[in-house]
N, C-alpha and C. Protein backbone atom coordinates (compact mmCIF):
# COMPACT_ATOMS: atom_id res chain seq x y z
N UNK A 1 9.84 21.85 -96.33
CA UNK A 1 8.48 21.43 -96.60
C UNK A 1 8.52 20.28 -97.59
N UNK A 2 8.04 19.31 -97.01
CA UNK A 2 8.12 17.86 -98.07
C UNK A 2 6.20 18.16 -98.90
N UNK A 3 6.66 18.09 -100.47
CA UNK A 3 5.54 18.02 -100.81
C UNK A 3 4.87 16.37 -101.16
N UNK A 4 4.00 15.89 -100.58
CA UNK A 4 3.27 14.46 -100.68
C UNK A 4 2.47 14.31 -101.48
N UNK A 5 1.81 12.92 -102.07
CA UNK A 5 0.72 12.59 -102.83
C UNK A 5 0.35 13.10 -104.18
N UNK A 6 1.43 13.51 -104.73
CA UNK A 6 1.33 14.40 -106.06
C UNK A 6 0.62 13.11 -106.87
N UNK A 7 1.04 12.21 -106.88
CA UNK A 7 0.22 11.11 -107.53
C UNK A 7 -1.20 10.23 -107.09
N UNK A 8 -2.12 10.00 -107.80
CA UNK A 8 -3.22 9.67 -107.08
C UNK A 8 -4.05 8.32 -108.05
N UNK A 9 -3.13 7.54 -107.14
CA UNK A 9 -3.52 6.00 -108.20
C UNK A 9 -5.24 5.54 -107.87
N UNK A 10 -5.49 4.94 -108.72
CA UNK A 10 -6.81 4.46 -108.58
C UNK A 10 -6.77 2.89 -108.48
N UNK A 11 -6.92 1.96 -107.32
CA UNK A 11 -7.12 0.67 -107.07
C UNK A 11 -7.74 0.09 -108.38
N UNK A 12 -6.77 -0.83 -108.62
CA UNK A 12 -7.24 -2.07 -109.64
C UNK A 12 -8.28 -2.87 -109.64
N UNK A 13 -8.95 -3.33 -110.11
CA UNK A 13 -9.98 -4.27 -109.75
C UNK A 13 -9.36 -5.64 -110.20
N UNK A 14 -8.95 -6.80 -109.79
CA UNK A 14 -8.89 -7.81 -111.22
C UNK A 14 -9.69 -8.26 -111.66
N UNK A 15 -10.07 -8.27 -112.76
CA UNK A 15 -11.56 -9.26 -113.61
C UNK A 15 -12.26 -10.09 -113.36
N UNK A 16 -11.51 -11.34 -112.31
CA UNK A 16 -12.53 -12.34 -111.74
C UNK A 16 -13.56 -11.28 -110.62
N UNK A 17 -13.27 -10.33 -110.36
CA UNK A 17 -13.74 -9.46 -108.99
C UNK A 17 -15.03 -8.93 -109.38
N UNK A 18 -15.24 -8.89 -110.80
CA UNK A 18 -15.99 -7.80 -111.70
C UNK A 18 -17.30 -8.76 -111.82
N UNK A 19 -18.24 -7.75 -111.02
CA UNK A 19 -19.73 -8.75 -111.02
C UNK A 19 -20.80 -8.10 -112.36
N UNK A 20 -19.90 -8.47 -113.53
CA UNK A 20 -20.53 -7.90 -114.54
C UNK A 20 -21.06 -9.28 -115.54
N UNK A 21 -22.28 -9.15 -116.20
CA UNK A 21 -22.37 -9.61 -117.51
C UNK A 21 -21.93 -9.40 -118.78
N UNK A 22 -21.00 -8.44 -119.22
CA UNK A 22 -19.98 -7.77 -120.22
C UNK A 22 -18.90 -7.28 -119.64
N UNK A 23 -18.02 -7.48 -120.27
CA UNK A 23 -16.62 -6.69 -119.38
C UNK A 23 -15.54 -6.32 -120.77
N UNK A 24 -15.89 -5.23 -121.01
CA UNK A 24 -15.24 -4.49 -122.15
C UNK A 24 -13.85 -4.21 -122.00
N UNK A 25 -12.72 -4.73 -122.54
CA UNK A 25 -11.53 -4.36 -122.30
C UNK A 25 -11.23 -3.05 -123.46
N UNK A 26 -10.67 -2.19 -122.55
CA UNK A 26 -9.94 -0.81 -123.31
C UNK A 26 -8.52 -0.67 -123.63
N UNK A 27 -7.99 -0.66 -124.28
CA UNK A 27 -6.51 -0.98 -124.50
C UNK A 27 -6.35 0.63 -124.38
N UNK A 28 -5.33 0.97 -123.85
CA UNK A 28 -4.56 2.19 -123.62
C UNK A 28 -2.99 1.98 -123.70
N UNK A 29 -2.62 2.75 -124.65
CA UNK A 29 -0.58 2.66 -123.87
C UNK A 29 -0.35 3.35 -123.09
N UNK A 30 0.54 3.28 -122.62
CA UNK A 30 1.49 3.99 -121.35
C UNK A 30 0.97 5.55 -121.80
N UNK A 31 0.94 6.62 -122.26
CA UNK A 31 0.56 7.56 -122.44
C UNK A 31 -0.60 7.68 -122.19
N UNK A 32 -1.70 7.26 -122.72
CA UNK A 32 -3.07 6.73 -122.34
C UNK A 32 -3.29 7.17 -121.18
N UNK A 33 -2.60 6.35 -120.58
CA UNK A 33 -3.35 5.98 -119.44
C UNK A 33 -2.74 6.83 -118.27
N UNK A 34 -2.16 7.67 -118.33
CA UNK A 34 -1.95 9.31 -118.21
C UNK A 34 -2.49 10.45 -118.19
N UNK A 35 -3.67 10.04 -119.39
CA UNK A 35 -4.37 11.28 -119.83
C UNK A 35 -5.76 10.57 -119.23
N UNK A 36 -6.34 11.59 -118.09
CA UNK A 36 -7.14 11.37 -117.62
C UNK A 36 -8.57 12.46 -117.67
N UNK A 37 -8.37 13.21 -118.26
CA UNK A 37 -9.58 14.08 -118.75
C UNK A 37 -9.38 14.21 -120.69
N UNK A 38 -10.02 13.26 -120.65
CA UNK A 38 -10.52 13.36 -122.23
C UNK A 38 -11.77 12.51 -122.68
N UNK A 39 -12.04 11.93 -123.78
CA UNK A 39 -13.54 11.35 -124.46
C UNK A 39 -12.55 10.10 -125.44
N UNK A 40 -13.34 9.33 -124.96
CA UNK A 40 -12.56 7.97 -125.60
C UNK A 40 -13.60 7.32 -126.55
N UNK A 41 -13.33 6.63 -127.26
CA UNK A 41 -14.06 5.39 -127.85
C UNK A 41 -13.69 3.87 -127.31
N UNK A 42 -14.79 3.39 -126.86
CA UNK A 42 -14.30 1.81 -126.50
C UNK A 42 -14.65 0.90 -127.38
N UNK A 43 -13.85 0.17 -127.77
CA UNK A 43 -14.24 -1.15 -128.76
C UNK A 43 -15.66 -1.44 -129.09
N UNK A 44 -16.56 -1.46 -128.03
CA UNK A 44 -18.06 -1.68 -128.71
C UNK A 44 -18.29 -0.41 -128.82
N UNK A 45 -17.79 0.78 -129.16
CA UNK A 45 -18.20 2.36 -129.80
C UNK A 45 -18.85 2.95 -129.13
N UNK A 46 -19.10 2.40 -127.74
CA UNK A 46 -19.52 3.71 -126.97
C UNK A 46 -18.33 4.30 -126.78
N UNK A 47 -18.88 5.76 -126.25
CA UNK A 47 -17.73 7.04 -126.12
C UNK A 47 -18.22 7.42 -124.27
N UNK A 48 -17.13 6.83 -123.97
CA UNK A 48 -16.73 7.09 -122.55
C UNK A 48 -15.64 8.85 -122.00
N UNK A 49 -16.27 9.26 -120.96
CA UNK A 49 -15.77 10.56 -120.91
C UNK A 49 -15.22 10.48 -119.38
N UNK A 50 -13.53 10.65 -119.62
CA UNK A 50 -12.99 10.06 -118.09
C UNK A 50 -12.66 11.89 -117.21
N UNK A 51 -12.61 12.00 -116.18
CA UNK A 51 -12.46 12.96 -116.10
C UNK A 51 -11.78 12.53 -113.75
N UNK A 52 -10.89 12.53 -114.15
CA UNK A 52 -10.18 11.94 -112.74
C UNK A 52 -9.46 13.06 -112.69
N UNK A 53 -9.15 12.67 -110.78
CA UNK A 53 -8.08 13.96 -110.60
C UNK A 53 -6.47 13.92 -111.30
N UNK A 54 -6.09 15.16 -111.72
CA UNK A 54 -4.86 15.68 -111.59
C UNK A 54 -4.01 14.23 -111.32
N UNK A 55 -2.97 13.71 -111.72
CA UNK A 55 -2.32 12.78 -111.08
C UNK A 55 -2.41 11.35 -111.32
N UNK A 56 -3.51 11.27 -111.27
CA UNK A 56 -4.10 10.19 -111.86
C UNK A 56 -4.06 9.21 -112.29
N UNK A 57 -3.32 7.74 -112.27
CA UNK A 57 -2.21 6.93 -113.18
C UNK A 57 -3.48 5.85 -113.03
N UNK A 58 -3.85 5.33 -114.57
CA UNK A 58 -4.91 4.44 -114.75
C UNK A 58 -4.11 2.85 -115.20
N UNK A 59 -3.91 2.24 -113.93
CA UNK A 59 -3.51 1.24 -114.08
C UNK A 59 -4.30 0.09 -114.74
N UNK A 60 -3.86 -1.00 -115.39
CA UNK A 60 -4.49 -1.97 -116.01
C UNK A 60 -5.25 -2.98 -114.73
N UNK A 61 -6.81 -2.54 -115.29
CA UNK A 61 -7.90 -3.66 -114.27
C UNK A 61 -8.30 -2.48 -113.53
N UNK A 62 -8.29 -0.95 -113.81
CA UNK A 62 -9.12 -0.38 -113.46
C UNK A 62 -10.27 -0.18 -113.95
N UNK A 63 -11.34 0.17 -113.41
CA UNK A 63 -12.62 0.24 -113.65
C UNK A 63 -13.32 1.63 -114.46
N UNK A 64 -12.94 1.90 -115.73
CA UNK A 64 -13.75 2.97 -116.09
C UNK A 64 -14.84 3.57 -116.22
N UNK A 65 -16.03 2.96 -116.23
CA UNK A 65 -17.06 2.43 -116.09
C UNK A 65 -18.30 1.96 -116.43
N UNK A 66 -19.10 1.78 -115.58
CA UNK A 66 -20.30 1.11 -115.14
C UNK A 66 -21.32 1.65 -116.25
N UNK A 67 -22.09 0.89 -117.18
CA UNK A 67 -23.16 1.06 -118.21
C UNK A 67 -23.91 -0.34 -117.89
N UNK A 68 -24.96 -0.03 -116.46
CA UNK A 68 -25.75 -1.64 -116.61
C UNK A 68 -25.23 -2.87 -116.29
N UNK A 69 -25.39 -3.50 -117.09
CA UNK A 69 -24.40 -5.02 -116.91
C UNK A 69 -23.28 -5.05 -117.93
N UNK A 70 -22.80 -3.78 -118.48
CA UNK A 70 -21.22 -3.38 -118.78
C UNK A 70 -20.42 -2.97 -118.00
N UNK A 71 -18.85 -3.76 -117.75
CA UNK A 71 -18.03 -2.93 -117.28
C UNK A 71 -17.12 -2.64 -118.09
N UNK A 72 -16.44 -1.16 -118.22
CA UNK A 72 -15.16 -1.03 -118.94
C UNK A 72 -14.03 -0.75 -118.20
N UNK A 73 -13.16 -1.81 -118.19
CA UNK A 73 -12.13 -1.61 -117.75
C UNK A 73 -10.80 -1.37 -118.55
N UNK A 74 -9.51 -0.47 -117.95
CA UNK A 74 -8.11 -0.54 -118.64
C UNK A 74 -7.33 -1.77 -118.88
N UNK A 75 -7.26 -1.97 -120.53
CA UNK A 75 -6.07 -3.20 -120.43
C UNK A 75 -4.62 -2.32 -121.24
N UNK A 76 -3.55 -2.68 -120.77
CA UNK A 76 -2.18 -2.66 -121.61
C UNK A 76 -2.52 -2.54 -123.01
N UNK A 77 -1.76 -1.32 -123.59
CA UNK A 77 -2.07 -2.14 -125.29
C UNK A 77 -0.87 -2.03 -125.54
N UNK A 78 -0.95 -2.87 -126.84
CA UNK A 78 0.99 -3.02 -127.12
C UNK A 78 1.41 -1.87 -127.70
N UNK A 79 2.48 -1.83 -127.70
CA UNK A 79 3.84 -0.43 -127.73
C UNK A 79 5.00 -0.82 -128.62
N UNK A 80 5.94 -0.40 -129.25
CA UNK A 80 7.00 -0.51 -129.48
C UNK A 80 8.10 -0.52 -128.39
N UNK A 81 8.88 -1.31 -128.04
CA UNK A 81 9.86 -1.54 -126.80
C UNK A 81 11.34 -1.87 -127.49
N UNK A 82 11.67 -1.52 -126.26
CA UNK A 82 13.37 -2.12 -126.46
C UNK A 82 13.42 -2.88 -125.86
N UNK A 83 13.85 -4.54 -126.11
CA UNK A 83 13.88 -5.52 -124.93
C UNK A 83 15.25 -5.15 -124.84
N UNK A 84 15.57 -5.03 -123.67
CA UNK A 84 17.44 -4.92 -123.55
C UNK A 84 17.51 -5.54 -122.46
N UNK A 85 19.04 -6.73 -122.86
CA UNK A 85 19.60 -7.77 -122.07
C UNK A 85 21.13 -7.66 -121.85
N UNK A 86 21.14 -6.78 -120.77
CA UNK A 86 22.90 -6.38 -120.26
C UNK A 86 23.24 -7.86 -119.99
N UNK A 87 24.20 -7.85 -120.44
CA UNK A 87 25.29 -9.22 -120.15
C UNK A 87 25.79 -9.04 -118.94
N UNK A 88 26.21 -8.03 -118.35
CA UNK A 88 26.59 -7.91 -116.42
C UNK A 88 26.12 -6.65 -115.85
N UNK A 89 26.60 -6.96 -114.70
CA UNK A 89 25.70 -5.89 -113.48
C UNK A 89 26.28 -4.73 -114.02
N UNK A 90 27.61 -4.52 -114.53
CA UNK A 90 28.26 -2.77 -114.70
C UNK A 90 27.46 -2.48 -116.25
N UNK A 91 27.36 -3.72 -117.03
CA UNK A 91 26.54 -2.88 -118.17
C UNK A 91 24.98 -2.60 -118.28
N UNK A 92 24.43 -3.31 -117.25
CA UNK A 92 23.14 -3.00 -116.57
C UNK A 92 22.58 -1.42 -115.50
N UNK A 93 24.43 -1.29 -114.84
CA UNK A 93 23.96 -0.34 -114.42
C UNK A 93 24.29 1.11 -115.85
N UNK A 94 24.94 1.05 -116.30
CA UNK A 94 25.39 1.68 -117.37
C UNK A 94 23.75 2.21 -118.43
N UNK A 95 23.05 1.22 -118.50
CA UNK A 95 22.13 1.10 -119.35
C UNK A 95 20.77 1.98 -118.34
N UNK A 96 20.83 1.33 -117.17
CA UNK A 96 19.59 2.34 -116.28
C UNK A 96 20.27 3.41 -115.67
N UNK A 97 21.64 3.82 -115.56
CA UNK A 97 21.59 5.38 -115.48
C UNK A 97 21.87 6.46 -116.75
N UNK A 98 21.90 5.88 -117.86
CA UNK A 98 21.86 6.40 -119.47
C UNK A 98 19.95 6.73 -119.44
N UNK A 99 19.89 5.54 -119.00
CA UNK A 99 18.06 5.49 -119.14
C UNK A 99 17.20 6.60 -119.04
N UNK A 100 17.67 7.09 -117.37
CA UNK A 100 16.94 7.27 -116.48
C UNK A 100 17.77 9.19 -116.71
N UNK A 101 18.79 9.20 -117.07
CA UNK A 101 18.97 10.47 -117.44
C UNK A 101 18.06 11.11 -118.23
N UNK A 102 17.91 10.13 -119.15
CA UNK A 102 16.61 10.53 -120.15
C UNK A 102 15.24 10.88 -119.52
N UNK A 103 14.87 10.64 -118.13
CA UNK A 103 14.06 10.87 -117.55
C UNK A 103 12.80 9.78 -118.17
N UNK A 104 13.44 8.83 -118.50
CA UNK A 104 12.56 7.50 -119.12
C UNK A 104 12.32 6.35 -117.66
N UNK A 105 11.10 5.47 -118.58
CA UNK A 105 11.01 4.43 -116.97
C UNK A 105 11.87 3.37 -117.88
N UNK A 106 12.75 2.93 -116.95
CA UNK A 106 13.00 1.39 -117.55
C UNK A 106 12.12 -0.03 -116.24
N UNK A 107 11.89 -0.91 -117.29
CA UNK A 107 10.75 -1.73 -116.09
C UNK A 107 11.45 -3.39 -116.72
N UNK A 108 11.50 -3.85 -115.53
CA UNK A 108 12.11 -5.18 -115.58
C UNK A 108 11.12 -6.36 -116.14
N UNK A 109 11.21 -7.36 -117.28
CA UNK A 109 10.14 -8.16 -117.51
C UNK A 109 11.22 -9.47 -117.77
N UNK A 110 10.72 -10.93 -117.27
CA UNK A 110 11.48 -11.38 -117.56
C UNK A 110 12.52 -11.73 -117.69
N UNK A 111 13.49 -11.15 -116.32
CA UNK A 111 15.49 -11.56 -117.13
C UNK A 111 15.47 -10.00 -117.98
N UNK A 112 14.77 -9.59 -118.63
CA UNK A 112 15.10 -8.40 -119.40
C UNK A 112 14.73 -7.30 -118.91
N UNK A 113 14.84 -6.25 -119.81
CA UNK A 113 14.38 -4.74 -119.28
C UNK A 113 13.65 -4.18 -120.48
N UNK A 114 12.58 -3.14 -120.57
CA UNK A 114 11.78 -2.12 -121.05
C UNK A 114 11.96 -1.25 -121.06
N UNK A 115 11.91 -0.35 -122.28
CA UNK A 115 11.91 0.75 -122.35
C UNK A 115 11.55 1.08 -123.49
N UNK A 116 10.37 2.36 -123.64
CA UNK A 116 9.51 2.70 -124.76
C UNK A 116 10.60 2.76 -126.24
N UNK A 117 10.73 2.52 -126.91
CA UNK A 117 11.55 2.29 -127.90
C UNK A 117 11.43 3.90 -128.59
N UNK A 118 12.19 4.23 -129.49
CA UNK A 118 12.25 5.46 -130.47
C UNK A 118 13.76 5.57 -130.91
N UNK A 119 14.57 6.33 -131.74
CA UNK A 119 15.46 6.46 -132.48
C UNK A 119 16.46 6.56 -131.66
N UNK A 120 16.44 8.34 -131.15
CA UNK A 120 17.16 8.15 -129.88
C UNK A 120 17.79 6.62 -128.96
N UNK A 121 16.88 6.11 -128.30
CA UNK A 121 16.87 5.13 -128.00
C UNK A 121 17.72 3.92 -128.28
N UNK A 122 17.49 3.93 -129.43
CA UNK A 122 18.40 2.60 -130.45
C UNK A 122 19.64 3.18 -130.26
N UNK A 123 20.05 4.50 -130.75
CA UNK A 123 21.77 5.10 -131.13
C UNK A 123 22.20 5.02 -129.58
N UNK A 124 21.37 5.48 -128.40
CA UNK A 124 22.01 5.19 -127.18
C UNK A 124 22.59 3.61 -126.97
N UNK A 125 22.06 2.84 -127.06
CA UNK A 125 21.74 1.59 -126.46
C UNK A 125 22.96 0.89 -127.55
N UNK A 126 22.92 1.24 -128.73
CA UNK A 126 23.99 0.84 -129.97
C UNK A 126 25.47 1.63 -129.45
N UNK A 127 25.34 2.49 -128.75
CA UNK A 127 26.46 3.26 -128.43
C UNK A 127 27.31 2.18 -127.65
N UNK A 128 26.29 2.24 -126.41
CA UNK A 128 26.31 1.72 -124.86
C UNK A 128 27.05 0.13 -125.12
N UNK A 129 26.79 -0.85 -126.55
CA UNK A 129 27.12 -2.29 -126.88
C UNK A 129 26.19 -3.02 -126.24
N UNK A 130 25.17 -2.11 -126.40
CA UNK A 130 24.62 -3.31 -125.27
C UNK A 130 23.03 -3.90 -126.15
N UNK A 131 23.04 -5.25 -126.07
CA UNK A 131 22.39 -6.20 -126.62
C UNK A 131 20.55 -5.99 -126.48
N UNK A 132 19.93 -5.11 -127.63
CA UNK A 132 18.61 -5.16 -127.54
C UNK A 132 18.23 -5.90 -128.67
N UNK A 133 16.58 -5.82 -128.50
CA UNK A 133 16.16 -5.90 -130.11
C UNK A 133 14.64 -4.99 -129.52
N UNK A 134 13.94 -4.70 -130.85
CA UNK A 134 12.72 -3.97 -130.79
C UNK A 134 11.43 -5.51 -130.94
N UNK A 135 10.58 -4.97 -129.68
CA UNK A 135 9.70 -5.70 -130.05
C UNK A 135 8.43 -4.62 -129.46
N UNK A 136 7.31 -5.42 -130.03
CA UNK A 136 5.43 -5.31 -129.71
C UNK A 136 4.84 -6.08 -128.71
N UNK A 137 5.15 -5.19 -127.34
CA UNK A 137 4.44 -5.74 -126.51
C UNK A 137 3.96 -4.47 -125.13
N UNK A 138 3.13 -5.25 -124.08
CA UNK A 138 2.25 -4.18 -123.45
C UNK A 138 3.80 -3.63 -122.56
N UNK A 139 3.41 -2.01 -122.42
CA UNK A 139 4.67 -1.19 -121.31
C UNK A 139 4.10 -0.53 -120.61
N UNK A 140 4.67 -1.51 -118.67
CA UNK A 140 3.78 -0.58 -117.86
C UNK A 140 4.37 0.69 -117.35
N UNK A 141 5.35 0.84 -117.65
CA UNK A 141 5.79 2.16 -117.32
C UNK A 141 5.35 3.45 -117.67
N UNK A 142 6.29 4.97 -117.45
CA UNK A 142 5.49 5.96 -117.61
C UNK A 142 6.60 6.63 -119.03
N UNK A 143 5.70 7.25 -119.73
CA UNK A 143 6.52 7.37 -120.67
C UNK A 143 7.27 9.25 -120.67
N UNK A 144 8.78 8.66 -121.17
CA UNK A 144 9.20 10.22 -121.09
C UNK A 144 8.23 11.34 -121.70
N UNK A 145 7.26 11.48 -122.15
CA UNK A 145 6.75 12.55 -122.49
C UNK A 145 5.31 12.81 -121.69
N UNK A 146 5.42 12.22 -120.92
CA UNK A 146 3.35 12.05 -119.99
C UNK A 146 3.17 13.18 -119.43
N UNK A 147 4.30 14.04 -118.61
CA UNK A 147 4.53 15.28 -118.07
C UNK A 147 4.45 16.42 -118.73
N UNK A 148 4.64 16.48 -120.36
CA UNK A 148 4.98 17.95 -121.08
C UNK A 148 3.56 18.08 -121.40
């Protein structure tokens, strides 16, 4: 028995698409935007109450919603990351099956790679020789803890 559709994405809108007179951006991180039954605050202080199915992955340029001639939509917010830049294919693969043991996303940006940064993280990657640094920027991946 193959089980299907455990995930249940919601179509993006992109912003030029949005026939709004306000268009409220919501910053969420990767965790965020995971958690799909809870009560939020959006930047202009209304309190938005999301309540989607089970599964649910709120990609950036979705539509939260509709107040009038407001739209609120999901943007990226920045994160702590590991930019990591394997010098060859064996220390690249070295680095995404260390990764991915962790049951972490690694996501390609740039020539480089992503991955939610934390302590752990650093001593692996310092182990491994392999060339990161920490930076502040948006991560679209899913983060090892979205499941517990």
């Amino acid at each position: 028995m193959k089980i299907t559709n455990l995930r249940l994405p919601l179509e993006p809108v992109a912003p030029p698409e949005i026939d709004a007179a306000i268009v409220i951006q919501v910053p969420m991180t990767a965790l965020d935007r995971r958690r799909v039954r809870r009560r939020l605050t959006a930047p202009d202080g209304a309190e938005l109450l999301l309540a989607f199915p089970t599964g649910t992955y709120l990609a950036p340029g979705t539509v939260l919603e509709r107040r009038g001639d407001t739209v609120y939509i999901v943007s990226a917010a920045g994160e702590e990351v590991a930019v990591i830049r394997p010098t060859a294919t064996a220390q690249a693969v070295k680095v995404a099956h260390a990764i991915g043991n962790l049951h972490r996303d690694l996501v390609e940006d740039s020539g480089a790679y992503l991955a939610l940064w934390d302590a752990p993280l650093e001593l692996l990657l310092t182990r491994l020789g392999v060339p990161f640094e920490r930076d502040f920027r948006s991560f679209l991946g899913r983060p090892s803890w979205a499941d517990e």
